[in-house]
Protein backbone atom coordinates (compact mmCIF):
# COMPACT_ATOMS: atom_id res chain seq x y z
CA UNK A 1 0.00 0.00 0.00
CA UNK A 2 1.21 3.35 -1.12
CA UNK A 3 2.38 5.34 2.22
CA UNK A 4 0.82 8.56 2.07
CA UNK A 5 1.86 12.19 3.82
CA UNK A 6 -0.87 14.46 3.61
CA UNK A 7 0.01 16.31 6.66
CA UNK A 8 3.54 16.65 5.12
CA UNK A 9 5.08 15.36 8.48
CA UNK A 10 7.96 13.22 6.21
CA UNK A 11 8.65 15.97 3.73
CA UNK A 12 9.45 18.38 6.33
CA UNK A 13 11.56 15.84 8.01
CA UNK A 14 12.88 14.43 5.37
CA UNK A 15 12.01 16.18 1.93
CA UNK A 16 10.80 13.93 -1.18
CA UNK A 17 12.69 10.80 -2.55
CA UNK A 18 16.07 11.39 -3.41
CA UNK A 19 16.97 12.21 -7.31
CA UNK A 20 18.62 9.57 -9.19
CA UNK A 21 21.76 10.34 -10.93
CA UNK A 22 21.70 12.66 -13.67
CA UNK A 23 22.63 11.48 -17.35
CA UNK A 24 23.91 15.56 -17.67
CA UNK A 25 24.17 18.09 -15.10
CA UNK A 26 24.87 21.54 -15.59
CA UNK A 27 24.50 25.06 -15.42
CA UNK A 28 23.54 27.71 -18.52
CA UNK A 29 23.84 31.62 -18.04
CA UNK A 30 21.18 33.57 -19.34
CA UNK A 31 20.14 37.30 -18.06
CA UNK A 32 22.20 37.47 -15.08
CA UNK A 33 21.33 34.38 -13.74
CA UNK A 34 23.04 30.99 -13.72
CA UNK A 35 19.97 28.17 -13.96
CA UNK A 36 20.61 24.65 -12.95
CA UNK A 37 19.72 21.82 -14.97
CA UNK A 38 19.61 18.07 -15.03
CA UNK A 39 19.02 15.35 -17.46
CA UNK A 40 17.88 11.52 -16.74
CA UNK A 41 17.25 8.77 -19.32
CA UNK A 42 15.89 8.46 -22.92
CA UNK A 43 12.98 8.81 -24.81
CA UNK A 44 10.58 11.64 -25.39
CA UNK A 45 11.45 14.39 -22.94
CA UNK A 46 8.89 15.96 -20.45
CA UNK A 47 10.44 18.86 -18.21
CA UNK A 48 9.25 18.99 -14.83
CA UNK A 49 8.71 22.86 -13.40
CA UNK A 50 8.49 23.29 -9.65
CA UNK A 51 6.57 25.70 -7.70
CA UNK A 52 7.83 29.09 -6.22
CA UNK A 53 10.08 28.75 -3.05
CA UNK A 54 10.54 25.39 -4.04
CA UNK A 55 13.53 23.28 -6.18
CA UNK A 56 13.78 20.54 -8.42
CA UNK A 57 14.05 18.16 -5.79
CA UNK A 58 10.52 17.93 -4.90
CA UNK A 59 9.81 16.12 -7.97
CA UNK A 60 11.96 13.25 -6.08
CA UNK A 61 8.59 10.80 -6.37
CA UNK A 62 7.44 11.79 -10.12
CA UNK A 63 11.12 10.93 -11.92
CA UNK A 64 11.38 7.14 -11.42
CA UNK A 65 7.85 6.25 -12.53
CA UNK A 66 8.33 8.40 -15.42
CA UNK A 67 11.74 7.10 -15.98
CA UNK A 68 10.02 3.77 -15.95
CA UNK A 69 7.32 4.73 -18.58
CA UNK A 70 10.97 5.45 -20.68
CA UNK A 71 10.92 9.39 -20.41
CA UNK A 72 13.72 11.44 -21.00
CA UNK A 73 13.04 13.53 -18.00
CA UNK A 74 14.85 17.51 -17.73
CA UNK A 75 14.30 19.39 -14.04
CA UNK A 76 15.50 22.85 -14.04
CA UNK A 77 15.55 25.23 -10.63
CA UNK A 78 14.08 28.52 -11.74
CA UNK A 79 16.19 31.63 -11.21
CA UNK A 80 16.93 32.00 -7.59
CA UNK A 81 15.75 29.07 -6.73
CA UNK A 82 17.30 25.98 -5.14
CA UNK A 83 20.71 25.58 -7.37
CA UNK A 84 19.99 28.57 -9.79
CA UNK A 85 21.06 32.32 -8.92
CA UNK A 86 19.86 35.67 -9.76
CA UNK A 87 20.55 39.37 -10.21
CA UNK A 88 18.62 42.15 -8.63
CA UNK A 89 15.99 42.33 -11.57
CA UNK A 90 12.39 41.60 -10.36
CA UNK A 91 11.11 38.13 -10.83
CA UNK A 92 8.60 37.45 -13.59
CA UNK A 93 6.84 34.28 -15.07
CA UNK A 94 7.71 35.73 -18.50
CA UNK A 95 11.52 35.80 -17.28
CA UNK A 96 11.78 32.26 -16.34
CA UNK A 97 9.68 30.86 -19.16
CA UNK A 98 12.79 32.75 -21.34
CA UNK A 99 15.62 31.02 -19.02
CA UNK A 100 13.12 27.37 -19.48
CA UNK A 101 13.96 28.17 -23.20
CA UNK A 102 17.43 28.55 -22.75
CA UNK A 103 17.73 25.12 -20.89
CA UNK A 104 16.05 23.47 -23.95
CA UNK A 105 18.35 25.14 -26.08
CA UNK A 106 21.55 24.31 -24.11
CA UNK A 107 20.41 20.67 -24.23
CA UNK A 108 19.37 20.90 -27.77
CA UNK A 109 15.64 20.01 -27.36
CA UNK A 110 13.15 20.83 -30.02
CA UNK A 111 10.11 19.98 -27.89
CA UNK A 112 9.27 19.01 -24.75
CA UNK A 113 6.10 18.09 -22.69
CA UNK A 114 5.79 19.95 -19.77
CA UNK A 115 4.39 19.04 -15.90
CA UNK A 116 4.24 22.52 -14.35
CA UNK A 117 3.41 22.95 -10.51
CA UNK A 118 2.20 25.91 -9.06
CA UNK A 119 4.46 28.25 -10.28
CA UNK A 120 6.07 25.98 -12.58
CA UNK A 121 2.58 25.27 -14.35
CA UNK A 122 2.67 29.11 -14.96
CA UNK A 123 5.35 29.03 -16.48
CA UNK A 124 4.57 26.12 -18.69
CA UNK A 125 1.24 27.70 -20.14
CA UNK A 126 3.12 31.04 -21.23
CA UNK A 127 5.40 28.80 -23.19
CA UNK A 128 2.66 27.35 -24.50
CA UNK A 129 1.22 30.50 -25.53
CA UNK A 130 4.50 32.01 -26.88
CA UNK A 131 6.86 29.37 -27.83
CA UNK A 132 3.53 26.39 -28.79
CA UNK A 133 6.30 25.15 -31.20
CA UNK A 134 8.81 23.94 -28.17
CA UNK A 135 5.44 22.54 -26.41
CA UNK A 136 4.30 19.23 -26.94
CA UNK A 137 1.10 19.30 -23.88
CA UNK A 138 1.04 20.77 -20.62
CA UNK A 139 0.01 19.33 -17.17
CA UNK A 140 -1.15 22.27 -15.36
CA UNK A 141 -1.73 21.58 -11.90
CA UNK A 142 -2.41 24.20 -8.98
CA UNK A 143 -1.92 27.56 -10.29
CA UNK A 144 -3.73 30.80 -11.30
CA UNK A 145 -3.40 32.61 -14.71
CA UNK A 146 -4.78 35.92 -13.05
CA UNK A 147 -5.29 37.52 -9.87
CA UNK A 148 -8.98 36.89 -9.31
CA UNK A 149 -8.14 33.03 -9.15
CA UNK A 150 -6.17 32.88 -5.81
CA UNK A 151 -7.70 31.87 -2.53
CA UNK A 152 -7.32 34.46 0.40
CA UNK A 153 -4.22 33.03 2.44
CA UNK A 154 -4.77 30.98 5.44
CA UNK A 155 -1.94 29.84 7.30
CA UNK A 156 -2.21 26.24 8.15
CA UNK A 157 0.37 23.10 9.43
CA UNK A 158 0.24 21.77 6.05
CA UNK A 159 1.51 25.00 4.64
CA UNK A 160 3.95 25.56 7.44
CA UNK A 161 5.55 22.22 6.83
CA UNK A 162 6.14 23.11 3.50
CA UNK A 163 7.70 26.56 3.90
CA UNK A 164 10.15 24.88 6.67
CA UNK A 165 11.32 22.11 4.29
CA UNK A 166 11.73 25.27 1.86
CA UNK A 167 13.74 27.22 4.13
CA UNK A 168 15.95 24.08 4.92
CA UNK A 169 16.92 23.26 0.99
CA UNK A 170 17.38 27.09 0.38
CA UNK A 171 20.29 26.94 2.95
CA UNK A 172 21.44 23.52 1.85
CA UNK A 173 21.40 24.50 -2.25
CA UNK A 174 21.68 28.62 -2.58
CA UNK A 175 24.62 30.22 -3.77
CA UNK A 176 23.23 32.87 -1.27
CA UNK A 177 22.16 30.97 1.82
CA UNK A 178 21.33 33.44 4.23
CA UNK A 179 19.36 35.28 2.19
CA UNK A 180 15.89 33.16 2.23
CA UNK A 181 13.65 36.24 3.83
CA UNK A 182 14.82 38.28 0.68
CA UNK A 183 13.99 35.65 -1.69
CA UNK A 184 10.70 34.99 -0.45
CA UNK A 185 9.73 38.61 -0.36
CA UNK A 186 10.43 39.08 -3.93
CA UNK A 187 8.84 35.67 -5.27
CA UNK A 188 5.85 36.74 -2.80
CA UNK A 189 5.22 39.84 -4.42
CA UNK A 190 5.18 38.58 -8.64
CA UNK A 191 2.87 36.15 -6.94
CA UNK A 192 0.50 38.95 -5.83
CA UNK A 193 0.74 40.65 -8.72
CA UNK A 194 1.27 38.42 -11.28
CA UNK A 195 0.46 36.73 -13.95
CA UNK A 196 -2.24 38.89 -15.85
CA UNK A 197 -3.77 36.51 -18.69
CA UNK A 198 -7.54 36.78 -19.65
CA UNK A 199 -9.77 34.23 -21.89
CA UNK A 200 -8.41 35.40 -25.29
CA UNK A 201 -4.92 34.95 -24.19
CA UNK A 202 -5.90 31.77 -23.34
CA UNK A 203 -7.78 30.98 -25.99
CA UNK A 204 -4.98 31.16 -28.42
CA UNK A 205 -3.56 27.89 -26.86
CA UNK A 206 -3.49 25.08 -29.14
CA UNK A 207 -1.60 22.87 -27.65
CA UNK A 208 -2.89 19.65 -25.70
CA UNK A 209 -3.27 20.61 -21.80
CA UNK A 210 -4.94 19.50 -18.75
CA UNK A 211 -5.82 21.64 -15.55
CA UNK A 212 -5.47 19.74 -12.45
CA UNK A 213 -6.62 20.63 -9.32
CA UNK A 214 -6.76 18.69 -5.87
CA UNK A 215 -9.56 18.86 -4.00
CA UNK A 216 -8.47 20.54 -0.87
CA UNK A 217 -5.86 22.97 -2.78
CA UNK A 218 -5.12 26.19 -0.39
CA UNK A 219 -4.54 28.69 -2.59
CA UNK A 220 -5.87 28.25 -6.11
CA UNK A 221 -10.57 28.62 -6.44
CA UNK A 222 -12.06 25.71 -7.90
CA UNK A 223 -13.99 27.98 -10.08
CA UNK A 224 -10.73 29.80 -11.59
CA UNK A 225 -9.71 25.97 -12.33
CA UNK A 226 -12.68 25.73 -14.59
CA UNK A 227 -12.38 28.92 -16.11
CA UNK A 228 -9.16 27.67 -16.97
CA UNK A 229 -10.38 24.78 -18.90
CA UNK A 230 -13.25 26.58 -20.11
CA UNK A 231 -10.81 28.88 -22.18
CA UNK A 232 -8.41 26.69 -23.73
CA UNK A 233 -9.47 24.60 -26.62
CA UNK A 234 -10.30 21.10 -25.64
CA UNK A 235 -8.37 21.07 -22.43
CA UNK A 236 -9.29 18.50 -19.90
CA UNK A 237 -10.21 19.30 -16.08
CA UNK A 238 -9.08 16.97 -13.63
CA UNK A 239 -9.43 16.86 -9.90
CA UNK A 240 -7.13 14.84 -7.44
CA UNK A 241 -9.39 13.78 -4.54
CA UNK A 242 -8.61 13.62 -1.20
CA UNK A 243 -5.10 16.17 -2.15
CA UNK A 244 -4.41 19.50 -1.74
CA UNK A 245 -1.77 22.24 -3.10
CA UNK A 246 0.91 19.47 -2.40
CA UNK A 247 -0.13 16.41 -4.16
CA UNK A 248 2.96 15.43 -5.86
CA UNK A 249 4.29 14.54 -2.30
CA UNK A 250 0.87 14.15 -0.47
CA UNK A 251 -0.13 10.93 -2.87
CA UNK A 252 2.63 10.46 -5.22
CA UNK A 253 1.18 7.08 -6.63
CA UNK A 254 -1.99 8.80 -7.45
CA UNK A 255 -0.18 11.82 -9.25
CA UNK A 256 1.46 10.38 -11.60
CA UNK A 257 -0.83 7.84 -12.96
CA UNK A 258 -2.71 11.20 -13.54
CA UNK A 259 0.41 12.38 -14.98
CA UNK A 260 1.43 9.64 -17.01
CA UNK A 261 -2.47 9.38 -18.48
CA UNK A 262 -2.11 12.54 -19.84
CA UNK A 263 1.28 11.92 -21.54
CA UNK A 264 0.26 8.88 -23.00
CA UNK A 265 -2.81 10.32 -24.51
CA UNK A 266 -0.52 12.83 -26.13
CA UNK A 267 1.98 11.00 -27.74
């Protein structure tokens, strides 16, 4: 029976699974920022895109099984996050959908899949939107597209876990360790403010994507989660019971057959 950690009582003490070893590891410099990159196995690629505060290393659950579905399988740390630095520039979505570009290019990838979390997902659908070319589907799981789409914030242990576990890699990983309160304060504030897409932005999607959603997410409205799908041509809608904002480590097992159902059907 798959263990679960809803509460995210292991993660804080322990994080997710660790990575395997990378096939290529590396860094690429694009607009004063150094990102971090890795590559494992063969096969058509998917790039995995973690959510703000967050690193690559939370996707420690989803790389094996996709590994085992033979995926070629890229994680990159946006800038500032875990392995990758920064300049002083603010941060935007736009910004690190340019530097997920970069990667592809360093690695010489025409196309990719993407499964975007929280942040991540953001970043996946503007590719999708301005690079559809590079995009092969994208899973879209817990995030907003505008303002109106984000719950009011209510602290809670789940959430608290989280942000310790956060604050623990950030130390472990930065190239600027002690400066965690900084980087939260300016991811914090492109989250309030950003991103800005309406329904004919999203409308111009063509590529295959669903919007995922658990059912106890924290942050993200149902409702915006069905606006989502209701504006992008044939995109599915798919809820994760018994979940919240932190699925991918809450029921792993669960995630990616959700994952890997939505690959397959877009191969």
């Amino acid at each position: 029976m798959e263990r679960h950690d809803d509460e995210l009582i292991h993660f804080e003490a322990q994080g997710a699974a660790p990575l395997p070893p990378a096939s290529v590891e590396g860094h690429v410099g694009r607009a004063g920022a150094r990102i971090w990159y890795a590559s494992y196995g063969t096969g058509p690629a998917v790039i995995l895109l973690h959510g703000g505060l967050g690193h690559s290393g939370n996707w420690g659950y989803q790389v094996p099984a996709l590994l085992g579905r033979g995926r070629r399988v890229v994680l990159i740390d946006s800038r500032g996050h875990g392995r990758s630095t920064r300049d002083t520039r603010p941060y935007s979505y736009e910004l690190m959908a340019a530097d997920v570009l970069a990667v592809m290019d360093e690695l010489r990838l025409e196309t990719a899949a993407f499964v975007g979390w929280s942040d991540g997902a953001c970043i996946a659908l503007i590719l999708a939107m301005t690079a559809p070319s590079r995009v092969e589907g994208v899973f879209f799981f817990a995030c907003n597209m505008d303002p109106s789409g984000t719950l009011e914030f209510v602290p809670t242990p789940v959430i608290d876990r989280c942000f310790a576990r956060h604050a623990k890699d950030y130390a472990a990983l930065s190239a600027t360790p002690d400066d965690f309160n900084s980087f939260v304060e300016a991811v914090s504030l492109m989250m309030r403010t950003e991103p800005n897409y309406g329904a004919a932005d999203l409308g111009r999607i063509g590529v295959p994507v669903a919007i995922v959603l658990g059912e106890h997410d924290e942050f993200i409205k149902a409702e915006h989660a069905e606006y989502l799908a209701g504006s992008i041509a044939d995109a599915q809608m798919i809820y994760l019971p018994g979940v919240s904002h932190f699925a991918p480590l809450q029921r792993p097992a669960e995630f990616n057959a959700a994952i890997l159902s939505f690959l397959d059907g877009i191969r």
